[in-house]
N, C-alpha and C. Protein backbone atom coordinates (compact mmCIF):
# COMPACT_ATOMS: atom_id res chain seq x y z
N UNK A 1 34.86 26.79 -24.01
CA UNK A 1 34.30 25.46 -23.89
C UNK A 1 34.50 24.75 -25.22
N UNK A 2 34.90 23.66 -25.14
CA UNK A 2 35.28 22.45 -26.14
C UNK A 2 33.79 22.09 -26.81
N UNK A 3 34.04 21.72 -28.61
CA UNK A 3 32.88 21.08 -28.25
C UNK A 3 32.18 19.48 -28.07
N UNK A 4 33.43 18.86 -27.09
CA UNK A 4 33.34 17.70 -26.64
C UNK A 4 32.19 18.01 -24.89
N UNK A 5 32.71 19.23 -24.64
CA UNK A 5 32.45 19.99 -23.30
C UNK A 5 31.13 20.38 -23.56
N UNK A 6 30.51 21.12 -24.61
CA UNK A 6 29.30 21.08 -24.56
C UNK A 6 28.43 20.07 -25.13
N UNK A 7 28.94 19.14 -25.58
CA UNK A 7 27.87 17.79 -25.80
C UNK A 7 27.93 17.07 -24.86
N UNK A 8 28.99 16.75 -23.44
CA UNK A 8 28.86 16.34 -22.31
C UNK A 8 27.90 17.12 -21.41
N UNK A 9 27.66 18.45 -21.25
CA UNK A 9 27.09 19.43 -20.61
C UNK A 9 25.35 19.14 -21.50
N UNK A 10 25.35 18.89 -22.68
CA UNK A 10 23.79 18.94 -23.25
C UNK A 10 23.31 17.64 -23.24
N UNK A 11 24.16 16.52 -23.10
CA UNK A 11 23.62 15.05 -23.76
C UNK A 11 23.95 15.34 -25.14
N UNK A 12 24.42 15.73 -25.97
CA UNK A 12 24.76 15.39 -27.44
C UNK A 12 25.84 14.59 -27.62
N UNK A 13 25.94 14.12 -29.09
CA UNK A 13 27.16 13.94 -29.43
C UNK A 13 28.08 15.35 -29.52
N UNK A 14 29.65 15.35 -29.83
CA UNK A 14 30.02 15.73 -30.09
C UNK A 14 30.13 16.34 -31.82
N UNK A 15 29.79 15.19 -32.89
CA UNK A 15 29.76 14.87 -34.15
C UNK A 15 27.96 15.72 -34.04
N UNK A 16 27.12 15.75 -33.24
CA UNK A 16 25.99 16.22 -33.52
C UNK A 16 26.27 18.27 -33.69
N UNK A 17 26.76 18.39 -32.35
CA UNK A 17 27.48 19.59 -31.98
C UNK A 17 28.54 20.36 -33.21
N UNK A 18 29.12 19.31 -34.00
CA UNK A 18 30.04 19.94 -34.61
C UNK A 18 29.22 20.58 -36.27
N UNK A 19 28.00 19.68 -36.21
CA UNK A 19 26.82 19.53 -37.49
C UNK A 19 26.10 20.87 -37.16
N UNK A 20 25.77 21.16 -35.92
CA UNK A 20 25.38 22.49 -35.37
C UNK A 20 25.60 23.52 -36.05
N UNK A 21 27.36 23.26 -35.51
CA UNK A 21 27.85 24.71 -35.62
C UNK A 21 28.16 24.83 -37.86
N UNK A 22 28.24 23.65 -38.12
CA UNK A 22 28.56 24.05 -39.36
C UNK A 22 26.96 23.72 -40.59
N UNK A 23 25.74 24.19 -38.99
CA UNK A 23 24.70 24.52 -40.57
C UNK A 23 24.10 23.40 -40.81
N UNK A 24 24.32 22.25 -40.38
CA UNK A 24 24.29 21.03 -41.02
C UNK A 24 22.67 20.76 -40.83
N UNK A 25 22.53 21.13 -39.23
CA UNK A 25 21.12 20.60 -38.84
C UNK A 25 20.55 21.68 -38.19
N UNK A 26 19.05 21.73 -38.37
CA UNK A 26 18.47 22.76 -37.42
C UNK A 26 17.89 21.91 -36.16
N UNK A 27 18.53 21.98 -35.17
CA UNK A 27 17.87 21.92 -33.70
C UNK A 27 16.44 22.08 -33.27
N UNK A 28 15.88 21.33 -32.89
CA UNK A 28 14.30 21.53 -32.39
C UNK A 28 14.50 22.80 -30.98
N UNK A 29 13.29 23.27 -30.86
CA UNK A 29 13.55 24.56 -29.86
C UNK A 29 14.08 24.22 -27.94
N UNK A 30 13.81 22.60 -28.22
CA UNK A 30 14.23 22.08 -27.17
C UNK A 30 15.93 21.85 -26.88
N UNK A 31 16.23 21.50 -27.78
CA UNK A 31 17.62 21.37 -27.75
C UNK A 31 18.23 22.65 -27.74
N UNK A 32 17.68 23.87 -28.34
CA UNK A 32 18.51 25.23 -28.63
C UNK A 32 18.26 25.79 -26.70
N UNK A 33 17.23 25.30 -26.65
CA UNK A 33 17.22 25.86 -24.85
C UNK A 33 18.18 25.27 -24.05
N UNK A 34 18.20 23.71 -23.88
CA UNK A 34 19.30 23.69 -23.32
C UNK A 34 21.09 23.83 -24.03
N UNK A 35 21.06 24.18 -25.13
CA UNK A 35 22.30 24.56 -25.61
C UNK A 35 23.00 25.90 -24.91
N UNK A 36 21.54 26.66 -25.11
CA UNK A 36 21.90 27.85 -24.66
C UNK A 36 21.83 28.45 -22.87
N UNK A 37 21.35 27.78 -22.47
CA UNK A 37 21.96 27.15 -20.84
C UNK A 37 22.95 26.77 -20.60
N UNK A 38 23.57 26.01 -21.20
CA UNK A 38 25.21 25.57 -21.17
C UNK A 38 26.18 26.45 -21.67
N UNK A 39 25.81 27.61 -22.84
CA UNK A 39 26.79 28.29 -22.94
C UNK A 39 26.34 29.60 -22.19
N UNK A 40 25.41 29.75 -21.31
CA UNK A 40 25.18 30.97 -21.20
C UNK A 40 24.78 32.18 -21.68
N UNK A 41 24.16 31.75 -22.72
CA UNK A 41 22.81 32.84 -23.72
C UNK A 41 22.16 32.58 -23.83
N UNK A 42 21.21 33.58 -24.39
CA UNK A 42 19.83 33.32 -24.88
C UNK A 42 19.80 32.60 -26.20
N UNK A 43 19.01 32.17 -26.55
CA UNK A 43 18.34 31.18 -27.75
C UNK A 43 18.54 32.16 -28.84
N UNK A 44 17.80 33.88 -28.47
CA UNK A 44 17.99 34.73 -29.74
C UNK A 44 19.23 34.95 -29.71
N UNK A 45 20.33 34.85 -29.04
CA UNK A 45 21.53 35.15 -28.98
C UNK A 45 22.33 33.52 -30.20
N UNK A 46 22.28 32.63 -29.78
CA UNK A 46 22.34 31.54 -30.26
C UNK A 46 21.78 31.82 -32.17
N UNK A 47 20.82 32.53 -32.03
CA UNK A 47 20.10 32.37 -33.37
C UNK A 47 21.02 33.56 -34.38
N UNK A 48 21.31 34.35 -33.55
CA UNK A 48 22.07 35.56 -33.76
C UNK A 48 21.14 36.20 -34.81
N UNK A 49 21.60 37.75 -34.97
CA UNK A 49 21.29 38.94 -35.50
C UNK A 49 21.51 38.59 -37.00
N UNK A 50 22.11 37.88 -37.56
CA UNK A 50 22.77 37.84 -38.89
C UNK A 50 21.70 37.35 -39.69
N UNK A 51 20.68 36.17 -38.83
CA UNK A 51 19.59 35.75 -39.31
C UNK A 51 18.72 36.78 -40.43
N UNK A 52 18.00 36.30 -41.44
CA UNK A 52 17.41 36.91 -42.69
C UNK A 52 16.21 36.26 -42.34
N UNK A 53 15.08 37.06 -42.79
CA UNK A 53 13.79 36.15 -42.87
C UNK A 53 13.43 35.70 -41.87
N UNK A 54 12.90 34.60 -42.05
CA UNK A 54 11.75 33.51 -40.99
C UNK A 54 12.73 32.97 -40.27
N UNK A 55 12.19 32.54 -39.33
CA UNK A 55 13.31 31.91 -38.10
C UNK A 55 11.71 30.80 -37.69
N UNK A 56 12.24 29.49 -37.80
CA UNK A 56 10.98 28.34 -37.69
C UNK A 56 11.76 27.42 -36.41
N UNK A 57 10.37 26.69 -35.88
CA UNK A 57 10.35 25.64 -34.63
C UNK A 57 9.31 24.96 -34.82
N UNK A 58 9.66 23.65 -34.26
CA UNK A 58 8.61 22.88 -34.19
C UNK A 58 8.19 22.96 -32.71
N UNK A 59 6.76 23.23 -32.64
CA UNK A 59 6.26 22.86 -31.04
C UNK A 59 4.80 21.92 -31.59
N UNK A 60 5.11 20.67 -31.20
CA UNK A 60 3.87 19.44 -30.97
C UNK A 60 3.71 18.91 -32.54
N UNK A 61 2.36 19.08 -33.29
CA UNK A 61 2.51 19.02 -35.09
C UNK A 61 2.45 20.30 -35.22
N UNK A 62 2.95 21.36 -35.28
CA UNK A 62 2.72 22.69 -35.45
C UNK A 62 4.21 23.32 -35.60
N UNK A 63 4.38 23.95 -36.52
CA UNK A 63 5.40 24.71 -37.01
C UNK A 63 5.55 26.30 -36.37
N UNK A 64 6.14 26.99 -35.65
CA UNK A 64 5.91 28.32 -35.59
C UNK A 64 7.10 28.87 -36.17
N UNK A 65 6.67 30.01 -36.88
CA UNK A 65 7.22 30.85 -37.69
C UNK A 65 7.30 32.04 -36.76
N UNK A 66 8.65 32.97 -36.92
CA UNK A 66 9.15 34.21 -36.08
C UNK A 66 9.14 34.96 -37.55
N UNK A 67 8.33 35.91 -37.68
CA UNK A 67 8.80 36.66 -38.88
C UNK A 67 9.11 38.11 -38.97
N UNK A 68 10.67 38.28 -39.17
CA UNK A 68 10.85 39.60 -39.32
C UNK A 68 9.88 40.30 -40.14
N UNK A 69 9.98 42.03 -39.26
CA UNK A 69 9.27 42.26 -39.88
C UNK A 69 10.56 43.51 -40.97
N UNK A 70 10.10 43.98 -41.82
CA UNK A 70 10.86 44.71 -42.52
C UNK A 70 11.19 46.12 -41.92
N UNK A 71 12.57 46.51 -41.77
CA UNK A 71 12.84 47.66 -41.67
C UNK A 71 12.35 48.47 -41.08
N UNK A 72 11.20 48.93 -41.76
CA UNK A 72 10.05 50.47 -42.01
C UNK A 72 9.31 49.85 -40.70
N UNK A 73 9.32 48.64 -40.47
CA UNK A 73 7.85 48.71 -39.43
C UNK A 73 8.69 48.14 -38.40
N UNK A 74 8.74 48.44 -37.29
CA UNK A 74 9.55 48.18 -36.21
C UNK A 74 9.10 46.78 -35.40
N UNK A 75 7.57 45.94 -36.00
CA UNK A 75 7.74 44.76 -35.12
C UNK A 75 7.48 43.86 -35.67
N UNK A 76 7.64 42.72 -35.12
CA UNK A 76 7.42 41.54 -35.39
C UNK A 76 6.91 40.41 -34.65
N UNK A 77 6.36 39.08 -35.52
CA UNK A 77 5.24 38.58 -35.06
C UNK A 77 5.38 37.31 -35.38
N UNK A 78 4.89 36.42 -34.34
CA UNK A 78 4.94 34.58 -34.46
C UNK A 78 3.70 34.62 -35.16
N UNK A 79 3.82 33.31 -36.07
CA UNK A 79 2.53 32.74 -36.64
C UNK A 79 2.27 30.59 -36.38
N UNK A 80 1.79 30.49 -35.60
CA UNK A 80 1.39 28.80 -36.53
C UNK A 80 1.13 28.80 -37.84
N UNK A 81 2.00 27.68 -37.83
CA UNK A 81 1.46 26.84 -39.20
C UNK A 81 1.26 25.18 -39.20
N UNK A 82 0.42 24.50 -39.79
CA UNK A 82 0.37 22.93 -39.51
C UNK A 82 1.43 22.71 -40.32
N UNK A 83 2.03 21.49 -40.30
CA UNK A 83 3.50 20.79 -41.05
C UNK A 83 2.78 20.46 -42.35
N UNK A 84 1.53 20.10 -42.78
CA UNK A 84 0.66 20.02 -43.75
C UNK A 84 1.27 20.72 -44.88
N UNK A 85 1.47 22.20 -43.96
CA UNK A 85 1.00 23.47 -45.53
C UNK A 85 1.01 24.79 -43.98
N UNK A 86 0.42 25.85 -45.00
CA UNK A 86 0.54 26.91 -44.78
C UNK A 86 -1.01 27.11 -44.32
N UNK A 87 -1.70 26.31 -43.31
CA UNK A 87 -3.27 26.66 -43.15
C UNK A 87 -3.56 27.26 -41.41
N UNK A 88 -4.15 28.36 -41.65
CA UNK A 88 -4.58 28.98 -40.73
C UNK A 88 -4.73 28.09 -38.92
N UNK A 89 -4.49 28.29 -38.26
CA UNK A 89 -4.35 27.87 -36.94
C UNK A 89 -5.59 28.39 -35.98
């Protein structure tokens, strides 16, 4: 798929699509859903494995944070945060 083909398939630009793929912009969790409907993956697939650290979204005024957890401990865990700061939810 072109990526003229998937900004026809999402509603994007093409010039938005191409900002995507080179890093430029992070996508709200809405747009990564239907991105990843059009190509046929999942969102964590989209986010890929290569990812380090925190993986963030905005849902409403609220920030959620995905935070790996390290190595040694096998899970991991979402947190809110307000766009404020770092204050308890």
């Amino acid at each position: 798929m072109t990526q003229e083909q998937l900004a026809v398939n999402v509603g994007l630009s093409r010039t938005f699509v191409t900002r995507l793929e080179l890093g430029q912009y992070d996508p709200p969790l809405s747009t990564l859903v239907r991105l990843s409907k059009a190509l046929r993956v999942s969102v964590t697939d989209l986010l890929g494995e290569s990812m380090s650290g925190n993986v963030w979204w905005r849902v409403g005024d609220l920030r959620v944070i995905h935070q790996k957890a390290p190595s040694s401990r096998p899970r991991s865990g979402s947190r809110a945060m307000r766009l404020a700061g770092d204050l308890p939810v």
